[in-house]
PDB file of N, CA and C in Angstrom:
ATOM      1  N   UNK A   1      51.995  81.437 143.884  1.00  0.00           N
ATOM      2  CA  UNK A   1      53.425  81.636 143.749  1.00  0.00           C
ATOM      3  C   UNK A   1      53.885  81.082 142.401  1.00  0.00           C
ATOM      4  N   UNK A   2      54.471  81.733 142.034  1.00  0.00           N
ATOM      5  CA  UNK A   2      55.352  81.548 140.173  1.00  0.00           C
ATOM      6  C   UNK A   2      56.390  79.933 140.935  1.00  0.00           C
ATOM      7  N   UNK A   3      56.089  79.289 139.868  1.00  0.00           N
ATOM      8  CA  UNK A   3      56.774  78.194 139.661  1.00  0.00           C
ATOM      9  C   UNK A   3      58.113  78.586 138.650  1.00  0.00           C
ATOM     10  N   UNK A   4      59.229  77.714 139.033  1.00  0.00           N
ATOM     11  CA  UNK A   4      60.671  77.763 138.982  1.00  0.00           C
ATOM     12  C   UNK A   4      61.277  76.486 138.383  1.00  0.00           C
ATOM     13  N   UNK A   5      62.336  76.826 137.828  1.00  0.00           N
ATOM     14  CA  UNK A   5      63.259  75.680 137.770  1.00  0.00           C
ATOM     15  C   UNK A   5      64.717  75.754 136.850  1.00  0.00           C
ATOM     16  N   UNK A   6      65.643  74.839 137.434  1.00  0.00           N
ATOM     17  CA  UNK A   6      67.470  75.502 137.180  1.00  0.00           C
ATOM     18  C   UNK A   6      67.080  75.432 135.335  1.00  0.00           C
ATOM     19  N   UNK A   7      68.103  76.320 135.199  1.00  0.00           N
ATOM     20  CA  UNK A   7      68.805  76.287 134.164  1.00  0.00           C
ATOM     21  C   UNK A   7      70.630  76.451 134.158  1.00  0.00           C
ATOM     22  N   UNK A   8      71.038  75.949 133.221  1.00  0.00           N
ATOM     23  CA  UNK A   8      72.561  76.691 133.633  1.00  0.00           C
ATOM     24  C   UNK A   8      72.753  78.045 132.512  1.00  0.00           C
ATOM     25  N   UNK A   9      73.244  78.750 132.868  1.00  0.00           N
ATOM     26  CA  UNK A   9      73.468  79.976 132.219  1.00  0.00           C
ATOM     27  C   UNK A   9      74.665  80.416 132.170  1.00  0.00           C
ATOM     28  N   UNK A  10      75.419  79.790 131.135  1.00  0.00           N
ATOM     29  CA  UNK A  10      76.915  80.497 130.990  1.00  0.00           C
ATOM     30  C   UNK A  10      77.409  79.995 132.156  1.00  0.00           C
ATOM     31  N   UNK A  11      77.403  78.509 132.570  1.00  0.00           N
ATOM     32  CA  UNK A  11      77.905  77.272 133.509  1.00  0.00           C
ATOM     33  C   UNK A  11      77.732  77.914 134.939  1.00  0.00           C
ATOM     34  N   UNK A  12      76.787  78.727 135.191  1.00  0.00           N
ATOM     35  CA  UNK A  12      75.785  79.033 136.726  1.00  0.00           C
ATOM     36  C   UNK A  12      74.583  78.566 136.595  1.00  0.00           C
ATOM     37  N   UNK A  13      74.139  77.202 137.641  1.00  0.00           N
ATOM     38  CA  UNK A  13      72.894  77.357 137.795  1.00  0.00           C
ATOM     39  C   UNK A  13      72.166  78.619 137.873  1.00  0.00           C
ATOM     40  N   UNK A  14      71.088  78.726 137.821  1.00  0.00           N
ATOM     41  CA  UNK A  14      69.841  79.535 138.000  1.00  0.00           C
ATOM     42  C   UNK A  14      69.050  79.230 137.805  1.00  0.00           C
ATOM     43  N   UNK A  15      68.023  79.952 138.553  1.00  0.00           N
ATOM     44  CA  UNK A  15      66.418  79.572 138.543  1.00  0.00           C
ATOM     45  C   UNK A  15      65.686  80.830 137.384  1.00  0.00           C
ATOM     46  N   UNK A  16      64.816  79.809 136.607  1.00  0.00           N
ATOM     47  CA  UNK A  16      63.713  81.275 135.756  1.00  0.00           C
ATOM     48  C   UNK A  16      62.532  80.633 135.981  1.00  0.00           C
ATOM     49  N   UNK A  17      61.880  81.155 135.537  1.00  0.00           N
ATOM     50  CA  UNK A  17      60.139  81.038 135.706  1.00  0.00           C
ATOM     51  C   UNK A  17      59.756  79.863 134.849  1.00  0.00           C
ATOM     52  N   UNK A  18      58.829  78.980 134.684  1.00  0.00           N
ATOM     53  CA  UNK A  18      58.072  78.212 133.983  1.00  0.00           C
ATOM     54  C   UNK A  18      57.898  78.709 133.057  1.00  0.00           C
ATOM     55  N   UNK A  19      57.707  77.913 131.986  1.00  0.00           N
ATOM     56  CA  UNK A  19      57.455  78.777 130.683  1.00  0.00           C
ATOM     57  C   UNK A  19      58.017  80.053 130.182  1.00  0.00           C
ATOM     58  N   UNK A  20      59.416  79.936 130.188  1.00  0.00           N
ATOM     59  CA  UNK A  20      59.861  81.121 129.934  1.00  0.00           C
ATOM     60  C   UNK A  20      60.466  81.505 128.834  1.00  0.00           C
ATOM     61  N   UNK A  21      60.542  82.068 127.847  1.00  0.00           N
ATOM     62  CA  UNK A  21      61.038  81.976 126.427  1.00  0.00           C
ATOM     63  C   UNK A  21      62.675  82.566 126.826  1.00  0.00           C
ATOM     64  N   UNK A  22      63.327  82.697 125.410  1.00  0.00           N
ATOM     65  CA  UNK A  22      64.503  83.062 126.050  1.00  0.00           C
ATOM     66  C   UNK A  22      64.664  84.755 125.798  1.00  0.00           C
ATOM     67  N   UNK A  23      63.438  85.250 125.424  1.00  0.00           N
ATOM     68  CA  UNK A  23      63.370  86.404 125.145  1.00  0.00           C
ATOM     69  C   UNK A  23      63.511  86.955 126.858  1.00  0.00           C
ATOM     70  N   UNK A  24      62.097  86.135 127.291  1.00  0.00           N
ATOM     71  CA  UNK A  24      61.986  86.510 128.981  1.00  0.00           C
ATOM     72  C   UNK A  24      63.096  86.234 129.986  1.00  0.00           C
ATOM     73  N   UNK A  25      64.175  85.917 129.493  1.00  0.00           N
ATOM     74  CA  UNK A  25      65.166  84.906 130.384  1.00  0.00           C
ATOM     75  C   UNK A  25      66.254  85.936 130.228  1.00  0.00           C
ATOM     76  N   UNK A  26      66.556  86.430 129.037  1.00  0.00           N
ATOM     77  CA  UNK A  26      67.426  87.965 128.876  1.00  0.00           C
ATOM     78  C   UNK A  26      67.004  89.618 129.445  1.00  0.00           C
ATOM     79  N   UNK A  27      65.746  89.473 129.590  1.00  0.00           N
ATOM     80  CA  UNK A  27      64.785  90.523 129.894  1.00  0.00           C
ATOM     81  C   UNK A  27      65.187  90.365 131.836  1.00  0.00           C
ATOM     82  N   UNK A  28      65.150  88.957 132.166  1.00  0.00           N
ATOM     83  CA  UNK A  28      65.528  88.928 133.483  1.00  0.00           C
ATOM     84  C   UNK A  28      66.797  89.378 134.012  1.00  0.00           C
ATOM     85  N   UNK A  29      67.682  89.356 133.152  1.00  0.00           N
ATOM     86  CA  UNK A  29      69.124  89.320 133.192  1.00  0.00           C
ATOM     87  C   UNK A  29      69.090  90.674 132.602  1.00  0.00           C
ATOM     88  N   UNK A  30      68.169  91.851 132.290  1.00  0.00           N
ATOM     89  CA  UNK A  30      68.962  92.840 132.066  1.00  0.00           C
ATOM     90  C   UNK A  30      69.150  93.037 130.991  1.00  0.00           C
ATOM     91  N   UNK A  31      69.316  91.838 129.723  1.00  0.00           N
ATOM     92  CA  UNK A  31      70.074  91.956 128.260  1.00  0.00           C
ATOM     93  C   UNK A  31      69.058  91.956 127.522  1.00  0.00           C
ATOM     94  N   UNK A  32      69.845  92.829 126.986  1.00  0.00           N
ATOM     95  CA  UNK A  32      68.691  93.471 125.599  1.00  0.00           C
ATOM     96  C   UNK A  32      69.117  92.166 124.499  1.00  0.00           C
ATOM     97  N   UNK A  33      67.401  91.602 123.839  1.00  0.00           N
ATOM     98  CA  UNK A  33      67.379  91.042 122.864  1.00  0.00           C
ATOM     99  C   UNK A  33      68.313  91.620 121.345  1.00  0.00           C
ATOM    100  N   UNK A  34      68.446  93.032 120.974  1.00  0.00           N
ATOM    101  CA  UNK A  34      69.071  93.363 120.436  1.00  0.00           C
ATOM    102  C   UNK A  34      70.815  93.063 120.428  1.00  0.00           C
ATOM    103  N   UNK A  35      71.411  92.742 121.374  1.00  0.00           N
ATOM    104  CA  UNK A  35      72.553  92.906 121.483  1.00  0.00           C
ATOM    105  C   UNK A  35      73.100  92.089 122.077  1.00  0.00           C
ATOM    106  N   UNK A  36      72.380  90.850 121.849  1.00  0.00           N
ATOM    107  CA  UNK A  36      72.813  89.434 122.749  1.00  0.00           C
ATOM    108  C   UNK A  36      72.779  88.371 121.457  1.00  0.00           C
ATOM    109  N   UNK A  37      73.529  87.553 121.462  1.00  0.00           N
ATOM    110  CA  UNK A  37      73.851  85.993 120.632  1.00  0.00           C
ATOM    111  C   UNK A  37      73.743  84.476 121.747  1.00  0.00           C
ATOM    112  N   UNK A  38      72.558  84.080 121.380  1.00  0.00           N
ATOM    113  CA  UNK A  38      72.445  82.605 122.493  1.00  0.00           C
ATOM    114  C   UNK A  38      72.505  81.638 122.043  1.00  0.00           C
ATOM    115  N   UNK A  39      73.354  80.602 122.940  1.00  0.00           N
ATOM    116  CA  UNK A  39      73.748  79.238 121.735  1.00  0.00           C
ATOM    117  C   UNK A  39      72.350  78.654 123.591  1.00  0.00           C
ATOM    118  N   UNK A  40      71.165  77.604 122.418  1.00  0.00           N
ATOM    119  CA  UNK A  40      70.699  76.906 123.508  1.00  0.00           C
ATOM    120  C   UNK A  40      70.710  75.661 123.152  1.00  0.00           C
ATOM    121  N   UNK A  41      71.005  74.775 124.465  1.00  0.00           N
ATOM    122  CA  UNK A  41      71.547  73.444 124.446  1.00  0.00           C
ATOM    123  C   UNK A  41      72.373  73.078 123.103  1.00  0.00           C
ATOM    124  N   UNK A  42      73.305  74.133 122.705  1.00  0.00           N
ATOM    125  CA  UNK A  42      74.174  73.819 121.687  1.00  0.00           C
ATOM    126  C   UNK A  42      73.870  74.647 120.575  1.00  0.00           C
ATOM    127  N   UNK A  43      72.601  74.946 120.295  1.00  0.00           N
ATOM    128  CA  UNK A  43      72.205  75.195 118.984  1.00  0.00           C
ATOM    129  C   UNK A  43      72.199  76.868 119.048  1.00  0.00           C
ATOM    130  N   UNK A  44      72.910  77.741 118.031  1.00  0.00           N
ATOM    131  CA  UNK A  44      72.209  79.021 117.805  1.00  0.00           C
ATOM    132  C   UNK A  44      70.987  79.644 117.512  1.00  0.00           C
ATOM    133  N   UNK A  45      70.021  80.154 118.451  1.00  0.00           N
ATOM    134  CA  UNK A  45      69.526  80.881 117.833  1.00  0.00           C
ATOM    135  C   UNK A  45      68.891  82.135 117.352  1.00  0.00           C
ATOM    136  N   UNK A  46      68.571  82.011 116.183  1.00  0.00           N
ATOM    137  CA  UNK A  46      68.456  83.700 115.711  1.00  0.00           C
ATOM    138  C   UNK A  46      67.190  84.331 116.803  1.00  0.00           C
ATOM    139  N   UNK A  47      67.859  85.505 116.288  1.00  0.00           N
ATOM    140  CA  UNK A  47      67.209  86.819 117.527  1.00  0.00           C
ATOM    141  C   UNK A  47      65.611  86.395 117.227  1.00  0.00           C
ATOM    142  N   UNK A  48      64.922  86.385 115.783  1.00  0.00           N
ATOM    143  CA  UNK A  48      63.805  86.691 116.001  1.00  0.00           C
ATOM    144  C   UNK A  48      62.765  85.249 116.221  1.00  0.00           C
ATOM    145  N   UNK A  49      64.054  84.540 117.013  1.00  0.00           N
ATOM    146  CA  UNK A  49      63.072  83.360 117.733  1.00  0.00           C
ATOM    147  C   UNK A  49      63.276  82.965 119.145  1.00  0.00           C
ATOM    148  N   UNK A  50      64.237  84.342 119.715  1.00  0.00           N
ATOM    149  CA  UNK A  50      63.833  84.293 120.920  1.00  0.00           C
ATOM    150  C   UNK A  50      62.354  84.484 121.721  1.00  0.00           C
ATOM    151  N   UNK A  51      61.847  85.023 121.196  1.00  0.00           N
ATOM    152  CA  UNK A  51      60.176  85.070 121.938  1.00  0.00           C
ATOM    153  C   UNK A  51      59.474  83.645 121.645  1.00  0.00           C
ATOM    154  N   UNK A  52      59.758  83.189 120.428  1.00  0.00           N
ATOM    155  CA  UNK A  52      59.393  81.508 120.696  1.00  0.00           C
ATOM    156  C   UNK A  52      59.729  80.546 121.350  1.00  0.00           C
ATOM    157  N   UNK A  53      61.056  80.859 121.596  1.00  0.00           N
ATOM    158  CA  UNK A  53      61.707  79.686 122.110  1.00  0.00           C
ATOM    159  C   UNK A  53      61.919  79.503 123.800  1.00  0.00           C
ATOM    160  N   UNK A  54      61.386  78.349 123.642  1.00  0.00           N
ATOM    161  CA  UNK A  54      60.817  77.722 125.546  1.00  0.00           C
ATOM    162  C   UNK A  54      62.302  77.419 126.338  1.00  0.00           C
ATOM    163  N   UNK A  55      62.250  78.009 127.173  1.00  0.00           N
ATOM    164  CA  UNK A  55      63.551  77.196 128.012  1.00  0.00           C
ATOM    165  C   UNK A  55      63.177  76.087 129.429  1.00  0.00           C
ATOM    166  N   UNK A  56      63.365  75.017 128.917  1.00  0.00           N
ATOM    167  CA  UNK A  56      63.018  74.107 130.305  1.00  0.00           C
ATOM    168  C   UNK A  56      64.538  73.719 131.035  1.00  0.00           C
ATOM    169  N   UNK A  57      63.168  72.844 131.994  1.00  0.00           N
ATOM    170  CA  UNK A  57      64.678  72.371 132.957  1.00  0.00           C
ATOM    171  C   UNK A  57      65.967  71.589 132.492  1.00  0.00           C
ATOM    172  N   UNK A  58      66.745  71.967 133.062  1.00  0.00           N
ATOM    173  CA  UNK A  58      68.013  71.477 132.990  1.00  0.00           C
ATOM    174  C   UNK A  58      68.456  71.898 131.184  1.00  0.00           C
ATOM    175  N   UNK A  59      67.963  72.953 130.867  1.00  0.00           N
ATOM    176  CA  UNK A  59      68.674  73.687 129.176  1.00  0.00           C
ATOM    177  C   UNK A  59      69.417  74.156 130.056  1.00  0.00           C
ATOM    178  N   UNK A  60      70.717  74.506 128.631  1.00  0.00           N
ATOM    179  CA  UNK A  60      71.768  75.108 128.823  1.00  0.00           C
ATOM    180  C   UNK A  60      71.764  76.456 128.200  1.00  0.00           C
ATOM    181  N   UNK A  61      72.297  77.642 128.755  1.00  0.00           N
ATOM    182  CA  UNK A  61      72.555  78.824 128.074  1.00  0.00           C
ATOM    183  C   UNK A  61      73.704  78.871 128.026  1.00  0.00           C
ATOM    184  N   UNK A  62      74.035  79.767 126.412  1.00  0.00           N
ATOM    185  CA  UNK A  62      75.201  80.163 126.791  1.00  0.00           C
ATOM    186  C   UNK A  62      75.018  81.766 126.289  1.00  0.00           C
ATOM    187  N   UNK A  63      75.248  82.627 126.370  1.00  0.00           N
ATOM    188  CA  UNK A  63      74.875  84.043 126.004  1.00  0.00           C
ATOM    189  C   UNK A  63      76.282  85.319 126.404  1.00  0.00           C
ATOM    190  N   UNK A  64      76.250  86.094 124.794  1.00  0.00           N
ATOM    191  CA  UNK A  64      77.039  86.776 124.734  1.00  0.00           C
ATOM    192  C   UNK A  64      76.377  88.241 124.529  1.00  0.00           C
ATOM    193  N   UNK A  65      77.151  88.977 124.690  1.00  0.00           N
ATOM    194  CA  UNK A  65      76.861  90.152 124.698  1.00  0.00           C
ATOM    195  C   UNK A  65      77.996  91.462 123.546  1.00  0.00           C
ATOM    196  N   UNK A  66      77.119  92.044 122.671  1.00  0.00           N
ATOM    197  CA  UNK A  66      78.169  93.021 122.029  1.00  0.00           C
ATOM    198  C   UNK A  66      77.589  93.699 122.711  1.00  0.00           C
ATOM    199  N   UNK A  67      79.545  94.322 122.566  1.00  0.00           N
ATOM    200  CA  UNK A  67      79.618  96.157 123.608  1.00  0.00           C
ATOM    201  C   UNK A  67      80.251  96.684 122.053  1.00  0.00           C
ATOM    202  N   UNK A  68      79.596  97.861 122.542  1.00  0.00           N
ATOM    203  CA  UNK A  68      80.210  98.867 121.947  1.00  0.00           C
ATOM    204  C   UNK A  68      81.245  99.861 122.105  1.00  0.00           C
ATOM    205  N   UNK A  69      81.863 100.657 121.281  1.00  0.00           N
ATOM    206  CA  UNK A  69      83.038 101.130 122.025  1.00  0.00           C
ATOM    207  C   UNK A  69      84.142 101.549 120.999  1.00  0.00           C
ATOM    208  N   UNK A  70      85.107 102.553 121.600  1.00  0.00           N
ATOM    209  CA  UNK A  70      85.760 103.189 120.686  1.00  0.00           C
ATOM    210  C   UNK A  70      87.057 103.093 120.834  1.00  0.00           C
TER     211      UNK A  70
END
């Protein structure tokens, strides 16, 4: 069984997987790496270090989303 643990996400707990980058943590949620801005535990960061970047317990997300539109 996949091991777990909270994160808050835009001030909701939730559970993601162990070792989960925050690439995999948007991919869970649906949001495209393209079109998302994540501040973690405070800090921005850029898109092309979401696949590096580890999210453990008790990090904070905060994550936005551009829409498009006319």
């Amino acid at each position: 069984m996949a091991q777990t643990h909270w994160v808050v996400i835009n001030g909701t707990s939730r559970q993601v997987a162990e070792r989960s980058s925050l690439a995999a943590v948007l991919d869970s949620l649906g949001i495209s790496c393209a079109t998302a801005v994540v501040e973690h535990n405070g800090v921005i960061v850029p898109r092309e270090q979401f696949e590096a970047t580890a999210v453990g317990p008790g990090d904070r997300l905060e994550l936005v989303r551009f829409m498009g539109g006319g």
